[in-house]
N, C-alpha and C. Protein backbone atom coordinates (compact mmCIF):
# COMPACT_ATOMS: atom_id res chain seq x y z
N UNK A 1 21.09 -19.75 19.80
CA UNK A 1 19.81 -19.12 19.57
C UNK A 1 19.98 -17.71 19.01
N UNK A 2 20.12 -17.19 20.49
CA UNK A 2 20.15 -15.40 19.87
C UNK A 2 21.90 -15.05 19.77
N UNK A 3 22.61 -14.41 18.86
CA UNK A 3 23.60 -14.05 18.71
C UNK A 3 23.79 -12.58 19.63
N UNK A 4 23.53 -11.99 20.40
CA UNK A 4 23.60 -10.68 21.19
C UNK A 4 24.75 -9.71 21.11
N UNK A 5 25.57 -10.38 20.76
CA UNK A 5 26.95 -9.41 20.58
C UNK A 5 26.80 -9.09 19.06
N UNK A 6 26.28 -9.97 18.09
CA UNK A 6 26.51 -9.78 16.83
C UNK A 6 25.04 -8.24 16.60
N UNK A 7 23.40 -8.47 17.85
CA UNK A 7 22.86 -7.81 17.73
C UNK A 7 23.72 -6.37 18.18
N UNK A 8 24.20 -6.17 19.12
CA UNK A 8 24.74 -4.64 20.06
C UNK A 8 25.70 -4.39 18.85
N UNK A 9 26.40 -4.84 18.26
CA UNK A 9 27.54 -4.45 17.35
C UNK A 9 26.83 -3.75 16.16
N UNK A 10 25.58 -3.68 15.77
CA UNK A 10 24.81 -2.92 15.05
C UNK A 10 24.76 -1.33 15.73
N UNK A 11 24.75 -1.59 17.09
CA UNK A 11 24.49 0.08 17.70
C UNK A 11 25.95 0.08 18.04
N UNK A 12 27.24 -0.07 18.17
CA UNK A 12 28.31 0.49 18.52
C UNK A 12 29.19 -1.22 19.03
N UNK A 13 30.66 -0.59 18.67
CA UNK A 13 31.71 -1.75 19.08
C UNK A 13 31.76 -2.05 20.82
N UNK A 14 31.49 -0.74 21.38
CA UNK A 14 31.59 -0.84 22.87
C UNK A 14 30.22 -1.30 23.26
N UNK A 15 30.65 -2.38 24.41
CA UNK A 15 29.48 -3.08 24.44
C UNK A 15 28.30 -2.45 25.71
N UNK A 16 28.96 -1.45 26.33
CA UNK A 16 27.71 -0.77 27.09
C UNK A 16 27.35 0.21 26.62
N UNK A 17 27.94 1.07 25.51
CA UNK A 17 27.29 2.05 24.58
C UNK A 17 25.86 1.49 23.96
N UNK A 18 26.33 0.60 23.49
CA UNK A 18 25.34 -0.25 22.44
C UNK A 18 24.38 -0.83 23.05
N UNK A 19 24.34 -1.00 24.55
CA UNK A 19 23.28 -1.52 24.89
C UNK A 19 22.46 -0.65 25.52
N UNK A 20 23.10 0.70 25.78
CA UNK A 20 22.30 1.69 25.86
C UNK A 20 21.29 2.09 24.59
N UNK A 21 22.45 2.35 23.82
CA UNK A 21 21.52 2.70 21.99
C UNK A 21 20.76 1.38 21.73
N UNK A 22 20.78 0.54 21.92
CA UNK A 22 19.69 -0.79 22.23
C UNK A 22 18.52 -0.28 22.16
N UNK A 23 18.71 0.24 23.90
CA UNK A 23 17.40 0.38 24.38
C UNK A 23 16.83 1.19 24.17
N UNK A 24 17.32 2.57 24.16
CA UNK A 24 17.42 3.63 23.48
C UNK A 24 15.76 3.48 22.31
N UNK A 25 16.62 2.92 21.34
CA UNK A 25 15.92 2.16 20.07
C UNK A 25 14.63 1.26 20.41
N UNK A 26 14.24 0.13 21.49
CA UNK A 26 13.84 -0.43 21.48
C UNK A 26 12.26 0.45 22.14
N UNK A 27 12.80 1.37 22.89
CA UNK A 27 11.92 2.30 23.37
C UNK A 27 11.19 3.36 22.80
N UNK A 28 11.71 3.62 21.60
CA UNK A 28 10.96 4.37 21.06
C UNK A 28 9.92 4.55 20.24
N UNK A 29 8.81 5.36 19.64
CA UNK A 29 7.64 4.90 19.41
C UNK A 29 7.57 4.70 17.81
N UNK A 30 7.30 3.73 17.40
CA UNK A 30 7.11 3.31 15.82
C UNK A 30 6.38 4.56 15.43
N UNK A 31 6.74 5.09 14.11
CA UNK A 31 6.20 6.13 13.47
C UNK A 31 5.75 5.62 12.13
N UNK A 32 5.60 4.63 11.81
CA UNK A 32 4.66 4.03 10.48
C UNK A 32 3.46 4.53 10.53
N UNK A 33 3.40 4.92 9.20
CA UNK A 33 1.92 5.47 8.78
C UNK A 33 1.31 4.56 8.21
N UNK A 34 0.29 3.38 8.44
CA UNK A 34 -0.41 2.44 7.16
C UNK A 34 -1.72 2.75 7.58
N UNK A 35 -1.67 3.37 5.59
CA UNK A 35 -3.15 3.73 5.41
C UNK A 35 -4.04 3.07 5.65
N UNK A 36 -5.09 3.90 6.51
CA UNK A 36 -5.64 2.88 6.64
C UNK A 36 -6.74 2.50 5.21
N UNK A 37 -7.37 1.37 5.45
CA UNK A 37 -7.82 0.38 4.84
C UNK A 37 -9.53 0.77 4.31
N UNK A 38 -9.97 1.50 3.81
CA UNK A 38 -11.10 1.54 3.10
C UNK A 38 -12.02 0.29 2.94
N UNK A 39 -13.41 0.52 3.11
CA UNK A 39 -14.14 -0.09 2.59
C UNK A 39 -14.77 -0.09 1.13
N UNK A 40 -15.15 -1.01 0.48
CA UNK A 40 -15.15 -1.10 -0.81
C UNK A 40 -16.42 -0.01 -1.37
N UNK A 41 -17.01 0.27 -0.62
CA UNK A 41 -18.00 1.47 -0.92
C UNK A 41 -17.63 2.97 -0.49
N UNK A 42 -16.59 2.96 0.34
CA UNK A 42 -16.30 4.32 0.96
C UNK A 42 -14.63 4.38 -0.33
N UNK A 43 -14.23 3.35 -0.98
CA UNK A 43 -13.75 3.40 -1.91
C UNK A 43 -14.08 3.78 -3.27
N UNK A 44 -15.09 3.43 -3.42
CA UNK A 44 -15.88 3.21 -4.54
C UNK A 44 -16.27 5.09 -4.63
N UNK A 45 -16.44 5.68 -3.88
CA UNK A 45 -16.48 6.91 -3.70
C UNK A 45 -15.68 7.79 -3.96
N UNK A 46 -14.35 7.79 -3.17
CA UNK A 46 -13.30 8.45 -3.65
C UNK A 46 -12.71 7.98 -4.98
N UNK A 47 -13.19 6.83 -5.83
CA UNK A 47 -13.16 6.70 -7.02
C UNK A 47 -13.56 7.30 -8.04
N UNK A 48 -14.62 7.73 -8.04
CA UNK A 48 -15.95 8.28 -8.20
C UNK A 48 -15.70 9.59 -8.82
N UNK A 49 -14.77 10.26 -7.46
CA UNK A 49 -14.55 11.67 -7.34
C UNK A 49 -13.28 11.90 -8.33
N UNK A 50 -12.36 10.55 -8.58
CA UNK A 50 -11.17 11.03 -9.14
C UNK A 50 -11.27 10.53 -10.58
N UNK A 51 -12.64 10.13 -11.14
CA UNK A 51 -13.31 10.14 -12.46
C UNK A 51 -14.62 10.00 -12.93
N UNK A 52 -14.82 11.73 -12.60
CA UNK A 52 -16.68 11.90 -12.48
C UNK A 52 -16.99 11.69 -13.57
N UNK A 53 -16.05 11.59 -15.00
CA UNK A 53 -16.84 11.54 -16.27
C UNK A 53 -17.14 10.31 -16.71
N UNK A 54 -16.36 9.29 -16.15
CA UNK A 54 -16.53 7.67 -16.28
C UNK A 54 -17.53 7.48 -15.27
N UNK A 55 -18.71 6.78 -15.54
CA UNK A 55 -18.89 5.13 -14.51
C UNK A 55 -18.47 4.25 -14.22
N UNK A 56 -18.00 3.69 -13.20
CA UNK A 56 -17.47 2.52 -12.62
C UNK A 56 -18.02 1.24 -13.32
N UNK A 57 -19.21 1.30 -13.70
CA UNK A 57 -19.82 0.42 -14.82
C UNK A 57 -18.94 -0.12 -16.23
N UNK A 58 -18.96 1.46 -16.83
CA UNK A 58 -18.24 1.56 -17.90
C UNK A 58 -16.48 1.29 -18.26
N UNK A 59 -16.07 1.29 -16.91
CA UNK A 59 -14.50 1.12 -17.36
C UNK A 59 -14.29 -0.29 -17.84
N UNK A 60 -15.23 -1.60 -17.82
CA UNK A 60 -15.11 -2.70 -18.48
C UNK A 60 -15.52 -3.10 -19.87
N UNK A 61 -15.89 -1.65 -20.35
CA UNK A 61 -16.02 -1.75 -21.90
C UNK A 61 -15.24 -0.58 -22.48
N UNK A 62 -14.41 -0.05 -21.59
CA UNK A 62 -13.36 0.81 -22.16
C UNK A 62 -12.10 0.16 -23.75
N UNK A 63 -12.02 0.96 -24.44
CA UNK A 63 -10.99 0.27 -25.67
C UNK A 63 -9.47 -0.30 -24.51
N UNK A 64 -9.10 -1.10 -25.01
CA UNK A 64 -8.12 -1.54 -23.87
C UNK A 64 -7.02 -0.63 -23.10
N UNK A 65 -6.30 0.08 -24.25
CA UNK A 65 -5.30 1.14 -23.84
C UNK A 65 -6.36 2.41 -23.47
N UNK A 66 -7.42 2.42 -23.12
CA UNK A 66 -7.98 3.61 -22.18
C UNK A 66 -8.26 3.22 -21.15
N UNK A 67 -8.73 1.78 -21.05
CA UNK A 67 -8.82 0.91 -19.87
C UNK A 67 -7.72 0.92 -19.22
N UNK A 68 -6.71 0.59 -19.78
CA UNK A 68 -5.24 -0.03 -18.94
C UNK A 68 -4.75 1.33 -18.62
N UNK A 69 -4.99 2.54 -19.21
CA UNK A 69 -4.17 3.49 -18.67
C UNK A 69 -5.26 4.08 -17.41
N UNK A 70 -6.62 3.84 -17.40
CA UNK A 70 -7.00 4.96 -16.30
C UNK A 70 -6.94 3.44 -14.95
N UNK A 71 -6.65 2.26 -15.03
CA UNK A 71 -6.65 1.70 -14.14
C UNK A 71 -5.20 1.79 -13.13
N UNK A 72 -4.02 2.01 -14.56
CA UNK A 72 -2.89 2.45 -13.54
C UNK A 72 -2.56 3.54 -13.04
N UNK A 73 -3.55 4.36 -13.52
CA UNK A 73 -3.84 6.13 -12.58
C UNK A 73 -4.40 5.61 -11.14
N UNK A 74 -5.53 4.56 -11.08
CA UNK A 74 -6.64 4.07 -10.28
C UNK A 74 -5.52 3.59 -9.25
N UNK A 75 -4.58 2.51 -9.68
CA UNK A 75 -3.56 1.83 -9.07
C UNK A 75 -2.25 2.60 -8.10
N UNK A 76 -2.98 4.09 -8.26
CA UNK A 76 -1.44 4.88 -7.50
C UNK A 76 -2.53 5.81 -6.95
N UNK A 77 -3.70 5.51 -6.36
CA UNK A 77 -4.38 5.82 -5.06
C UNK A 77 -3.70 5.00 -3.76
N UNK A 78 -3.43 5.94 -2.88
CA UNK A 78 -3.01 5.61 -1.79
C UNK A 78 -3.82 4.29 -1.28
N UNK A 79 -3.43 3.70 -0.62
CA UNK A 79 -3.80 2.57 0.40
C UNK A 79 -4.90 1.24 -0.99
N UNK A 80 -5.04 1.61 -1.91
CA UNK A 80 -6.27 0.60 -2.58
C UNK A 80 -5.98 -0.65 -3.03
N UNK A 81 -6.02 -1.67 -2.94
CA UNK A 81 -5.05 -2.81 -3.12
C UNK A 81 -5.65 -3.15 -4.85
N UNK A 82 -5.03 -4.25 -5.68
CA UNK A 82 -5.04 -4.39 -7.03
C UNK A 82 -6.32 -5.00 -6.58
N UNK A 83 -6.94 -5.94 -5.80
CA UNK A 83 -7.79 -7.46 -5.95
C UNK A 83 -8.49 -6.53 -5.76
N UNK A 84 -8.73 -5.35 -4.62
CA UNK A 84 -10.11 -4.25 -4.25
C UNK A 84 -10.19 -3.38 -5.38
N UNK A 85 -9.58 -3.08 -6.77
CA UNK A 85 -9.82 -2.47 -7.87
C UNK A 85 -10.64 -3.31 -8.64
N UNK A 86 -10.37 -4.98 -8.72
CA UNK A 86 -10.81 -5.16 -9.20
C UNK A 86 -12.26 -5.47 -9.19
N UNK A 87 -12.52 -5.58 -7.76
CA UNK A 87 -13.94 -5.68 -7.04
C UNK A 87 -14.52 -4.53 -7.27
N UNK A 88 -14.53 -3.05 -7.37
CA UNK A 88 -14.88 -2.14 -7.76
C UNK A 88 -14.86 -1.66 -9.03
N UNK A 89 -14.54 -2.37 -10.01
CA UNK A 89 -14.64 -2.02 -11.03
C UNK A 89 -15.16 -3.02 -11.89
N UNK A 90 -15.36 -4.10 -11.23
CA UNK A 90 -16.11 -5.40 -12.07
C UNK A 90 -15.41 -6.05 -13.21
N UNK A 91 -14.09 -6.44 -12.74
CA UNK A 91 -13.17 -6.45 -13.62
C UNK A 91 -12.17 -7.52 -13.02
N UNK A 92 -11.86 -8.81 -13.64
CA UNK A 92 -10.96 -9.50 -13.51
C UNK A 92 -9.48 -9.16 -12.43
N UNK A 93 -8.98 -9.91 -11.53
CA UNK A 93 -8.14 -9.51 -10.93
C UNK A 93 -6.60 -9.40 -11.65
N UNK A 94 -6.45 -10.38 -12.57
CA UNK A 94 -5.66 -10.57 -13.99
C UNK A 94 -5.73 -9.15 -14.40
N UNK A 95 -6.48 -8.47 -14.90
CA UNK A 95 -6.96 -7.47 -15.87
C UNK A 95 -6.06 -6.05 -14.87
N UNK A 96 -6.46 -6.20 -13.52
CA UNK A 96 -5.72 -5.52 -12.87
C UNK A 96 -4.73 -5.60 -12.46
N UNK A 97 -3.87 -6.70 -12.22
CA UNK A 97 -2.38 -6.99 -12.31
C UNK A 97 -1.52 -6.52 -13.63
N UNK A 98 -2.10 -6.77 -14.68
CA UNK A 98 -1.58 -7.24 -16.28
C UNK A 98 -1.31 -5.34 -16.42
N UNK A 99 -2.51 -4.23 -16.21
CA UNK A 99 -2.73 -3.04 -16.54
C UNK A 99 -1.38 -2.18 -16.17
């Protein structure tokens, strides 16, 4: 099942060191940050703000290379996923992968 010596040999060759640094490890508190998760209107906002001169309307009749470039500006907002760009922008999920 579980290999246990092959796990402790990750924290040290001696096998009660390692099961100290084990636990050590096993005890301590996850420090992941995941952004959290926006709603598509409280998105749609901070969108808004990071291109007041466009409408969210308008970026689907943008010439293509003005389209494709302000969507991969759009695409390196923290936490916004590609499929929720494309829901906010009325725009193919393709269109936002491809950009």
């Amino acid at each position: 099942m579980l290999d246990s010596k092959l796990i402790l040999e990750v924290f040290s060759k001696d096998k009660d060191t390692a099961v100290i640094r084990f636990k050590k490890f096993n005890e301590t508190k996850n420090e992941d940050n995941k952004p959290m998760r926006l709603t598509d209107e409280e998105r749609k906002e901070e969108i808004k703000k990071f291109m007041p001169q466009i409408k969210l309307a308008q970026v689907k009749t943008l010439p293509k290379e003005k389209r494709d470039e302000l969507i991969i500006r759009l695409k390196g907002i923290e936490g916004v996923t590609q499929r929720q760009l494309a829901r906010i922008l009325e725009v193919s999920a393709s269109l936002v992968f491809k950009a």
